[in-house]
C-alpha atoms as a PDB file:
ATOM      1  CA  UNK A   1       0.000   0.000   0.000  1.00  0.00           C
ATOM      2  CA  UNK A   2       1.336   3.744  -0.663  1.00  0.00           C
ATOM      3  CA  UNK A   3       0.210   6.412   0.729  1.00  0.00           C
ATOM      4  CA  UNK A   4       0.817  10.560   0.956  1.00  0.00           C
ATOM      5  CA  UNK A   5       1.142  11.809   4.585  1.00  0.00           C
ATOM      6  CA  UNK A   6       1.275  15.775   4.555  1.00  0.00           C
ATOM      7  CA  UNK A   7       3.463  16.283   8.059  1.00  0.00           C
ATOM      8  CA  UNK A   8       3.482  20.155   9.907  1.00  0.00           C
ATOM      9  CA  UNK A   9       7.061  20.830  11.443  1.00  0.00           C
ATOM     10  CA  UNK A  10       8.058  23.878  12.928  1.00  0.00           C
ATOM     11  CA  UNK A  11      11.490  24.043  10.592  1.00  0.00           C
ATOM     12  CA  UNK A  12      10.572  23.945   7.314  1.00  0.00           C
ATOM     13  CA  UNK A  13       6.420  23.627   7.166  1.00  0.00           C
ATOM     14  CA  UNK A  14       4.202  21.656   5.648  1.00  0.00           C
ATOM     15  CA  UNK A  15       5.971  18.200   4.345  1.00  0.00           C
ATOM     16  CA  UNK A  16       4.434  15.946   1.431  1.00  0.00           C
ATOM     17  CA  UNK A  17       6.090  12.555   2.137  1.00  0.00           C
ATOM     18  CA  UNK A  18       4.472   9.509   0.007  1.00  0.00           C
ATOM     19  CA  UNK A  19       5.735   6.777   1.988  1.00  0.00           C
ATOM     20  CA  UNK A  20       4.834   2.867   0.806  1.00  0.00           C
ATOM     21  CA  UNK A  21       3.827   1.076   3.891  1.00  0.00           C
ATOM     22  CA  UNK A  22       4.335  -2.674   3.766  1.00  0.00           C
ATOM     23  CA  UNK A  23       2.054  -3.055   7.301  1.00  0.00           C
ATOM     24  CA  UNK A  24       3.570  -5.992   9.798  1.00  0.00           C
ATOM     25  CA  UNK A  25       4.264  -5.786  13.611  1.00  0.00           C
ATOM     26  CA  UNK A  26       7.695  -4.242  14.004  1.00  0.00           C
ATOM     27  CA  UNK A  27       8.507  -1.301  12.354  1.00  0.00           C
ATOM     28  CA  UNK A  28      11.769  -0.535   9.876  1.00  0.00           C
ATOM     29  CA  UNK A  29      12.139   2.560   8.005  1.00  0.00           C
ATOM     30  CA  UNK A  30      14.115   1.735   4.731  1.00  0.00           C
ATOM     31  CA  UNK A  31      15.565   4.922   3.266  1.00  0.00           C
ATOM     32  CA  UNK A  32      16.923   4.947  -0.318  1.00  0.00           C
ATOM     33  CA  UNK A  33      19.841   6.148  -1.768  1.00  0.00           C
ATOM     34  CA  UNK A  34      20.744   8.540  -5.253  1.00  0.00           C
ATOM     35  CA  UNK A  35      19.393   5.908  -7.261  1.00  0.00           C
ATOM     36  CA  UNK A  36      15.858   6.139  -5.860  1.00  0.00           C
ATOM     37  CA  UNK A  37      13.356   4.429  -4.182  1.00  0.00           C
ATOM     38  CA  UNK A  38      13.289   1.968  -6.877  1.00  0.00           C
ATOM     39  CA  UNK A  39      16.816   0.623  -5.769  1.00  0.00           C
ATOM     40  CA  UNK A  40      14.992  -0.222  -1.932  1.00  0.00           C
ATOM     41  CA  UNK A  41      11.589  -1.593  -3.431  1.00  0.00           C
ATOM     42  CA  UNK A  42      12.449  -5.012  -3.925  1.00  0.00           C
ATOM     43  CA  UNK A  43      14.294  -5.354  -0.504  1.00  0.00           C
ATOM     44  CA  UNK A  44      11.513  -3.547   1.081  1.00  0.00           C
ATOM     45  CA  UNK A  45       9.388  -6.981   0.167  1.00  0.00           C
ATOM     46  CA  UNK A  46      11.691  -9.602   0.884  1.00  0.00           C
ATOM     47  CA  UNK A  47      12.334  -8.072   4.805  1.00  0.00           C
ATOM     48  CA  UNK A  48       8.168  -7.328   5.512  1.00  0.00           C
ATOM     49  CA  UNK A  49       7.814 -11.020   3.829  1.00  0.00           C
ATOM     50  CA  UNK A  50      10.654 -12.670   5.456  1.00  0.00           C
ATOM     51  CA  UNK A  51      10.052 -11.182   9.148  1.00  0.00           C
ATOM     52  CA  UNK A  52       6.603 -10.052   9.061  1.00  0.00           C
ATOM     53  CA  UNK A  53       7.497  -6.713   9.948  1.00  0.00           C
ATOM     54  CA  UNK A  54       6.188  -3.232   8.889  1.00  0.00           C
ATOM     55  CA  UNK A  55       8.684  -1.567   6.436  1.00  0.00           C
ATOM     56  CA  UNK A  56       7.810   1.501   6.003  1.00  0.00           C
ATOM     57  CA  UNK A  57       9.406   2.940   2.354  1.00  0.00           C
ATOM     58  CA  UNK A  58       9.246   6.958   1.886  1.00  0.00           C
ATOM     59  CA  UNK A  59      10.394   8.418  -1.388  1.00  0.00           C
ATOM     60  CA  UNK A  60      12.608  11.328  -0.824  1.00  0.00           C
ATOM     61  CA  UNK A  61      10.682  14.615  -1.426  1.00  0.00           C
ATOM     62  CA  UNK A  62      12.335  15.713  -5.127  1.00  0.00           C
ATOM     63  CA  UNK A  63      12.970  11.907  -6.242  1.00  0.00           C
ATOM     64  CA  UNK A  64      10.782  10.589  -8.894  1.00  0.00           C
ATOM     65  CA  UNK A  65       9.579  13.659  -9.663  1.00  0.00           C
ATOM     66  CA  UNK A  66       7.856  13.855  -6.350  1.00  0.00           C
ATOM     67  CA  UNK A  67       7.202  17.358  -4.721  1.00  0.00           C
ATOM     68  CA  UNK A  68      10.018  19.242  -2.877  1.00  0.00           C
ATOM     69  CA  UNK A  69       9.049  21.895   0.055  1.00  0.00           C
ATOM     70  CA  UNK A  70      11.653  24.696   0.184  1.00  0.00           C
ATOM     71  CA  UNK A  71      12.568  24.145   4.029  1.00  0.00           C
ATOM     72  CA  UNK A  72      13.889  20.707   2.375  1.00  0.00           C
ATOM     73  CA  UNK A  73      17.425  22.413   2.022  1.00  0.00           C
ATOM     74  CA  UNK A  74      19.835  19.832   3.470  1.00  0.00           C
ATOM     75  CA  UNK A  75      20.343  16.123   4.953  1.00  0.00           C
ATOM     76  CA  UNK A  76      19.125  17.422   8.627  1.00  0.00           C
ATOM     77  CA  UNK A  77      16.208  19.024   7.492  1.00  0.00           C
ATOM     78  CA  UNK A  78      14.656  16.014   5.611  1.00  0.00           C
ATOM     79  CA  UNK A  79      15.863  13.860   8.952  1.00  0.00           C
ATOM     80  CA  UNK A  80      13.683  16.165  10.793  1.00  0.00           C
ATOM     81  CA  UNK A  81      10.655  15.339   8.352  1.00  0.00           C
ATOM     82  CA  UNK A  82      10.990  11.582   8.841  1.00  0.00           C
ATOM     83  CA  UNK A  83      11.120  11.965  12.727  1.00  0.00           C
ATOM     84  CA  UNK A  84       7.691  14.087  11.955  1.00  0.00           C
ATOM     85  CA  UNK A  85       6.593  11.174  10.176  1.00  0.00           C
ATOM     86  CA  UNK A  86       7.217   8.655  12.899  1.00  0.00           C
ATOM     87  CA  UNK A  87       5.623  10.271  15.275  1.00  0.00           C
ATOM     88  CA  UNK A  88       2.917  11.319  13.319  1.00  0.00           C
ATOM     89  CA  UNK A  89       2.612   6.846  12.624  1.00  0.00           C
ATOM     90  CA  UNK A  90       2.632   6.709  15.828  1.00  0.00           C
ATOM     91  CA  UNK A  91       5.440   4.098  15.698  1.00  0.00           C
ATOM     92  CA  UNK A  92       7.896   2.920  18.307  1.00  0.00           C
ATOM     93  CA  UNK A  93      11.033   0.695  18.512  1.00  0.00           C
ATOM     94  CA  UNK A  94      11.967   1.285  14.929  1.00  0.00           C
ATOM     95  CA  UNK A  95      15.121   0.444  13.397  1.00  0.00           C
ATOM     96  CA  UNK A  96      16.370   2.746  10.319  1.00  0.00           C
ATOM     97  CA  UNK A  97      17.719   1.230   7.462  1.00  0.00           C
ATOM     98  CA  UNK A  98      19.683   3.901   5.109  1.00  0.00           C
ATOM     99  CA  UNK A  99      21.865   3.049   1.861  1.00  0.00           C
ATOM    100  CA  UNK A 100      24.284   5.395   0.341  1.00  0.00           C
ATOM    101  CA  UNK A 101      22.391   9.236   0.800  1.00  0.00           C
ATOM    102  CA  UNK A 102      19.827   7.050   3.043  1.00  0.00           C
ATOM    103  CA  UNK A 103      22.977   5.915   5.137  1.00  0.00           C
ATOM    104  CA  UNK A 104      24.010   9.494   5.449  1.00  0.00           C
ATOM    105  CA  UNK A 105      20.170  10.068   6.436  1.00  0.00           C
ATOM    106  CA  UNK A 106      19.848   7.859   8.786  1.00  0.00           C
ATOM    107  CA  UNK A 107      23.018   8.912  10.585  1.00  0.00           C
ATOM    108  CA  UNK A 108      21.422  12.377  11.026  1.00  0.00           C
ATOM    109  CA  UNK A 109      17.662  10.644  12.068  1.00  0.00           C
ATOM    110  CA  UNK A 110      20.184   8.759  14.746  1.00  0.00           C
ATOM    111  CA  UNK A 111      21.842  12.404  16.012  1.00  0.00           C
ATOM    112  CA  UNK A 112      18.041  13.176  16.430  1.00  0.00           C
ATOM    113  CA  UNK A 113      17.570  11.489  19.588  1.00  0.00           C
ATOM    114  CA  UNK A 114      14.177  10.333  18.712  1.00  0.00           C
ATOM    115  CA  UNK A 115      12.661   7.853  21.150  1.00  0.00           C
ATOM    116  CA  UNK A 116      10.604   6.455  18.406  1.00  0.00           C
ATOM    117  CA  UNK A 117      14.178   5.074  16.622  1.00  0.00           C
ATOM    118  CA  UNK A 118      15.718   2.412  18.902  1.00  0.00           C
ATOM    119  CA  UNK A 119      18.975   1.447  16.471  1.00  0.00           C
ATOM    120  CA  UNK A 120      20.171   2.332  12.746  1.00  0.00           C
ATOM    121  CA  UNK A 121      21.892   0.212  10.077  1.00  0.00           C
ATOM    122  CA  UNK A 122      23.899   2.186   7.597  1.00  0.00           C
ATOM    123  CA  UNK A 123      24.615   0.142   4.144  1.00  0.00           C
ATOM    124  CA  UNK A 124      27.560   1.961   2.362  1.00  0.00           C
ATOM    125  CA  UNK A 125      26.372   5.214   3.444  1.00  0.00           C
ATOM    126  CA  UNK A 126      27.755   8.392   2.451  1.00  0.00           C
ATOM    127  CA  UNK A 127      28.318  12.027   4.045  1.00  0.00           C
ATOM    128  CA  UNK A 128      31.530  11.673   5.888  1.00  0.00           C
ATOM    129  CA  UNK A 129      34.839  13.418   4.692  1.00  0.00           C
ATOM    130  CA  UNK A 130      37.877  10.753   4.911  1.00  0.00           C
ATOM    131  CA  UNK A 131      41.296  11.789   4.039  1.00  0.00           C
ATOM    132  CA  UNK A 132      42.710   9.320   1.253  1.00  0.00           C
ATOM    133  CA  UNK A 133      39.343   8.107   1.064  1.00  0.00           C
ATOM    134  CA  UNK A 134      37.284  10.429  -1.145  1.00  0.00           C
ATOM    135  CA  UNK A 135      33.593   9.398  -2.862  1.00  0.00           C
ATOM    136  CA  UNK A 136      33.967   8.700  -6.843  1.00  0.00           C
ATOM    137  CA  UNK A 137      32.481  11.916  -8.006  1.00  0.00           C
ATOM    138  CA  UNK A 138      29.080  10.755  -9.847  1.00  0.00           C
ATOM    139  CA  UNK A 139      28.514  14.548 -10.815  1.00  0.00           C
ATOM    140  CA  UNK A 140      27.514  14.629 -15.038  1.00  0.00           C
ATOM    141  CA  UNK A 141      27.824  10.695 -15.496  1.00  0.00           C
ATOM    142  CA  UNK A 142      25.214   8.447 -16.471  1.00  0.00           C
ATOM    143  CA  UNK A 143      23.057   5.703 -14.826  1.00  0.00           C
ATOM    144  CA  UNK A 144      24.942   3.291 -17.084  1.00  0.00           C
ATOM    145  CA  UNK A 145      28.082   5.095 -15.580  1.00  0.00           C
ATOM    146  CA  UNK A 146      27.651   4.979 -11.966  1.00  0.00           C
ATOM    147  CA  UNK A 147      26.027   1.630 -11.909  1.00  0.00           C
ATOM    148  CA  UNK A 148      29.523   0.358 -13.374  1.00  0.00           C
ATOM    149  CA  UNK A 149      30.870   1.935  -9.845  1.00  0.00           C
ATOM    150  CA  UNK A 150      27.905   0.313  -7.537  1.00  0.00           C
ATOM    151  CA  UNK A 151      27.868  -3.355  -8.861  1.00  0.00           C
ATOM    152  CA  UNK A 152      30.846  -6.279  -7.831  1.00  0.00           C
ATOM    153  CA  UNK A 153      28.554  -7.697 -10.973  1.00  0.00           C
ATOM    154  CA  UNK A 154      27.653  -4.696 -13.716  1.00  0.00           C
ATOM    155  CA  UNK A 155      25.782  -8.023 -15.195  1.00  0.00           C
ATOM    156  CA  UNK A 156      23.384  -7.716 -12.303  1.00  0.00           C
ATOM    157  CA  UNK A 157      22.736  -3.949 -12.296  1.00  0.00           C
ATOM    158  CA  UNK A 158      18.813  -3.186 -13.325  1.00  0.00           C
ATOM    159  CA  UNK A 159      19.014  -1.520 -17.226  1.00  0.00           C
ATOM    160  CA  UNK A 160      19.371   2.255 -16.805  1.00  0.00           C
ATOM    161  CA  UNK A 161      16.905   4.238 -18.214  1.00  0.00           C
ATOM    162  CA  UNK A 162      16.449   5.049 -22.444  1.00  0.00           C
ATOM    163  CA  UNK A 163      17.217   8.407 -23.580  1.00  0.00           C
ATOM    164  CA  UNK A 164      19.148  11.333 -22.488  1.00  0.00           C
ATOM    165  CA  UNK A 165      22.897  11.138 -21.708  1.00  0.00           C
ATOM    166  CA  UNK A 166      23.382  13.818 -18.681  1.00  0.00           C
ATOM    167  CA  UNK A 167      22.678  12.924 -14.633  1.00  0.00           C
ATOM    168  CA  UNK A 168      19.520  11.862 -14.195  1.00  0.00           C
ATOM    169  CA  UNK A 169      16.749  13.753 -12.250  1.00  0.00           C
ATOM    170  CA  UNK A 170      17.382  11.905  -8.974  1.00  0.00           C
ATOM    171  CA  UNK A 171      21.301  12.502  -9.171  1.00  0.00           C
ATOM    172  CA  UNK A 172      20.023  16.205  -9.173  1.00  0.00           C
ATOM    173  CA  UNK A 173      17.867  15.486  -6.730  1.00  0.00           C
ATOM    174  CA  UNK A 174      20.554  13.971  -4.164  1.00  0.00           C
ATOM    175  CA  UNK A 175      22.973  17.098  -4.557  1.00  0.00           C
ATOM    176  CA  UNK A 176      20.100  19.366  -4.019  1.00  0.00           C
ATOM    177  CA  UNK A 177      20.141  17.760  -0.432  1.00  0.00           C
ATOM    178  CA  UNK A 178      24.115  16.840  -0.197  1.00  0.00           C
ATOM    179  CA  UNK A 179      25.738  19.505  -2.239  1.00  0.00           C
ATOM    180  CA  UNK A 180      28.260  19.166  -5.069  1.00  0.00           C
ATOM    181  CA  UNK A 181      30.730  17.242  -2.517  1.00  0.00           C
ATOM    182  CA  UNK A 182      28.323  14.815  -1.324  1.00  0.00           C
ATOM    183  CA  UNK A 183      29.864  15.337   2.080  1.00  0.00           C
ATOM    184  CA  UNK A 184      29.195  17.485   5.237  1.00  0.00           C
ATOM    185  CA  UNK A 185      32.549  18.130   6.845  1.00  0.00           C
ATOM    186  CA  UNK A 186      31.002  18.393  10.725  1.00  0.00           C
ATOM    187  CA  UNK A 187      29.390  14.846  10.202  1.00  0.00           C
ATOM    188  CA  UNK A 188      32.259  12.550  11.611  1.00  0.00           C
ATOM    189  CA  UNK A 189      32.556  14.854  14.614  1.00  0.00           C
ATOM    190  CA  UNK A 190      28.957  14.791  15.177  1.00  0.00           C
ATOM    191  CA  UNK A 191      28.516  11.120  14.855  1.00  0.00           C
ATOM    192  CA  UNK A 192      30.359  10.870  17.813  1.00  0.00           C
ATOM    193  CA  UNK A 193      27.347  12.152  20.104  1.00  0.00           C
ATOM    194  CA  UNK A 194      25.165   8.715  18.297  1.00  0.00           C
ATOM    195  CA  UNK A 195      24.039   7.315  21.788  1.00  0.00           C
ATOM    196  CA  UNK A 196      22.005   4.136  19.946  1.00  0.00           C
ATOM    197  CA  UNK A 197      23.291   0.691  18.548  1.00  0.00           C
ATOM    198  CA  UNK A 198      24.372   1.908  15.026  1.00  0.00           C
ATOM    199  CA  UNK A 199      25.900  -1.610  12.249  1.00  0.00           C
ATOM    200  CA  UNK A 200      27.511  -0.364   9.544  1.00  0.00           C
ATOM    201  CA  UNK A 201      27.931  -2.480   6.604  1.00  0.00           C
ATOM    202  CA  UNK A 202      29.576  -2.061   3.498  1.00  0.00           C
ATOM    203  CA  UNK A 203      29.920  -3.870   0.014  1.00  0.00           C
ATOM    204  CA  UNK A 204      33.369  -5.036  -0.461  1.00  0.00           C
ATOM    205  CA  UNK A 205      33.184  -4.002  -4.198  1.00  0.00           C
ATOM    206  CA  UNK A 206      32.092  -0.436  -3.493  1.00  0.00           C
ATOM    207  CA  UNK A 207      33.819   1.955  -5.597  1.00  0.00           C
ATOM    208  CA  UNK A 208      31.496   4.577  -4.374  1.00  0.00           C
ATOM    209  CA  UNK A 209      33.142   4.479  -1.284  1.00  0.00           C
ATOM    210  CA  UNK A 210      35.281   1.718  -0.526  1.00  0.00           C
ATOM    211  CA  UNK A 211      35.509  -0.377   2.349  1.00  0.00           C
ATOM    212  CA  UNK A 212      38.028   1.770   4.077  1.00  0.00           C
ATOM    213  CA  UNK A 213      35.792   4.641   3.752  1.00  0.00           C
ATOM    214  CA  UNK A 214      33.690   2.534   5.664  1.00  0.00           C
ATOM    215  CA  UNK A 215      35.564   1.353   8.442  1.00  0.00           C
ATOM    216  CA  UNK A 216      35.762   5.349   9.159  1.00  0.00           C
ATOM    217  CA  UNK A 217      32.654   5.601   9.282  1.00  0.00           C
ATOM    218  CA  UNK A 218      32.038   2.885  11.545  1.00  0.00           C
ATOM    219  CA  UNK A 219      35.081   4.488  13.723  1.00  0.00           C
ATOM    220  CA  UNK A 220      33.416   7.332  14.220  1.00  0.00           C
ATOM    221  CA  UNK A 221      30.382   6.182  15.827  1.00  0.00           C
ATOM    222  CA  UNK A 222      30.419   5.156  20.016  1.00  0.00           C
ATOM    223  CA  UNK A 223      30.384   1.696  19.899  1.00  0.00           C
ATOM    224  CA  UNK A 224      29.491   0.868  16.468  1.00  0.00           C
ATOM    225  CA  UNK A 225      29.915  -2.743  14.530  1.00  0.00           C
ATOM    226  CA  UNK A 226      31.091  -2.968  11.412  1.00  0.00           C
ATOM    227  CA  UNK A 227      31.140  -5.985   8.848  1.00  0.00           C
ATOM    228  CA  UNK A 228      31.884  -6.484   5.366  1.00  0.00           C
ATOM    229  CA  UNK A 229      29.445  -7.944   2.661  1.00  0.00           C
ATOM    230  CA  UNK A 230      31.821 -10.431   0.200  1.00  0.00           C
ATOM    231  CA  UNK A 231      31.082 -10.081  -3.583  1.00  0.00           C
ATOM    232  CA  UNK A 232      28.559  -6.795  -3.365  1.00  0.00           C
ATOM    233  CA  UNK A 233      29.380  -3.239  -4.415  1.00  0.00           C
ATOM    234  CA  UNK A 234      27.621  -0.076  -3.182  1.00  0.00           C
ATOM    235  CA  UNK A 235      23.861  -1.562  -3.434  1.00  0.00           C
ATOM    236  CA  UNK A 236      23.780  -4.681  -1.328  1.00  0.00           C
ATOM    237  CA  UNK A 237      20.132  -4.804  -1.139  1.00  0.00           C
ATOM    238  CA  UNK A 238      20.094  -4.842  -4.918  1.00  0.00           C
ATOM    239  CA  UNK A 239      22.735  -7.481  -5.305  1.00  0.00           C
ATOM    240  CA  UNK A 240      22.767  -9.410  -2.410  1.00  0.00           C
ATOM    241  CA  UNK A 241      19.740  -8.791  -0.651  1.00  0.00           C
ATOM    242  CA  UNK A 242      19.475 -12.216   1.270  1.00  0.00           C
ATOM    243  CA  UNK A 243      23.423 -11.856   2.302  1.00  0.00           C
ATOM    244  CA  UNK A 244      22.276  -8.186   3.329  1.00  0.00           C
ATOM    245  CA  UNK A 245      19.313  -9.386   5.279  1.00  0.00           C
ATOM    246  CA  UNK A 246      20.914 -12.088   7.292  1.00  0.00           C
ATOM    247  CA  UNK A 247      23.344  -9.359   8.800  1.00  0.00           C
ATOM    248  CA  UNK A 248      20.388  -6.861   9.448  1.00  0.00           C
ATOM    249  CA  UNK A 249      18.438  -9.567  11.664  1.00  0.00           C
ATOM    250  CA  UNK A 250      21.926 -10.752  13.200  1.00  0.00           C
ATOM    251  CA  UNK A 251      22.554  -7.124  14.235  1.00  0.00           C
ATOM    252  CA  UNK A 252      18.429  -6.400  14.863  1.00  0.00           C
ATOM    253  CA  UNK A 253      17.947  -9.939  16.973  1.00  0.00           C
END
């Protein structure tokens, strides 16, 4: 089932969110990267199947041609909106799922403090600046392009789009949040105020942001876990979505 909630928040006003609710007993919030919510659809299904839980699926306001509010101006702000939305659900003990610009997300849900959000998972998330680590700049390339970055198998990457040859709409989408840089240089400082269980796992074929990138990452949060998917790239639920939800229920049990 979809549905449009229209949230009120103080920072930024009125909020059109369509979120797909997949309606269980215990509640994840699965938050897609730059490639869309298309790239989080199919593992959406397999965890609500799998565990009977509620996965609840927004599509970032600007992606898929969706509506944008202005107060949407950066990563915090649309953290804000989803911490609207739980409470507005009415939802409690939820564990946030983020990949890539959703990792980065759900870092910045986690700095929240919400009591609605009891852990986080981030899957090759982005947002952090590491020195001799920096994120392949996706700025100007192609779907075709950046999948060849995201896959340990291109062969198993979804067929990009037909037609045009610059970035599509959701890479425009993404740096309207993130910036040019995709980064936010006070986010590894910050992380280290994250007072919930945070896993961070990463695609050993990333070339997004490699494993090393990740292991930062993971360094910078109190108390985090860390663990490397073999033979995935930057989209684990894509590739290996059963290997990726083994570790999310061995880190969620």
């Amino acid at each position: 089932m979809t549905s449009s909630q229209l949230l009120q928040f103080e920072s930024a006003g009125p909020v059109e969110v369509a979120v797909q609710d997949r309606d269980r007993t215990r509640t994840f919030l699965l938050l897609h990267g730059g490639g869309g919510v298309a790239t989080m659809a199919g593992f959406a299904d397999l965890l609500a199947e799998r565990t009977r839980s509620r996965a609840l699926l927004p599509t970032h306001p600007g992606f898929n041609g969706t509506p944008k509010a202005a107060g949407l101006t950066d990563v915090t702000a649309l953290a804000r909106a989803y911490v609207a939305m739980l409470d507005h659900l009415d939802v409690a003990d939820v564990t946030v799922v983020g990949n890539s610009f959703g990792g980065w997300l759900a870092a910045e849900i986690a700095l929240l403090r919400s009591p609605r959000v009891s852990r986080a998972v981030l899957v090759d998330g982005i947002g952090i600046e590491v020195d001799g680590h920096p994120l392949a700049d996706v700025r100007g390339k192609t779907v075709a392009e950046i999948q060849q970055f995201s896959f340990h198998d291109p062969a198993k990457a979804p067929a990009p789009p037909t037609g045009g040859t610059g970035p599509s709409p959701d890479v425009l989408a993404l740096i309207g949040y993130t910036g040019p840089a995709m980064t936010d240089p006070t986010l590894a400082e910050r992380l280290g105020k994250a007072d919930i269980p945070v896993h961070v796992l990463w695609g050993a074929s990333d070339r997004i942001a490699g494993p090393e990138y990740g292991k930062a990452y993971a360094a910078a949060i109190p108390g985090a876990t860390f663990a490397v998917l073999p033979r995935t790239g930057h989209l684990p639920q894509v590739e290996t979505p059963e290997e990726l939800l083994g570790a999310l229920l061995a880190f969620d049990a």
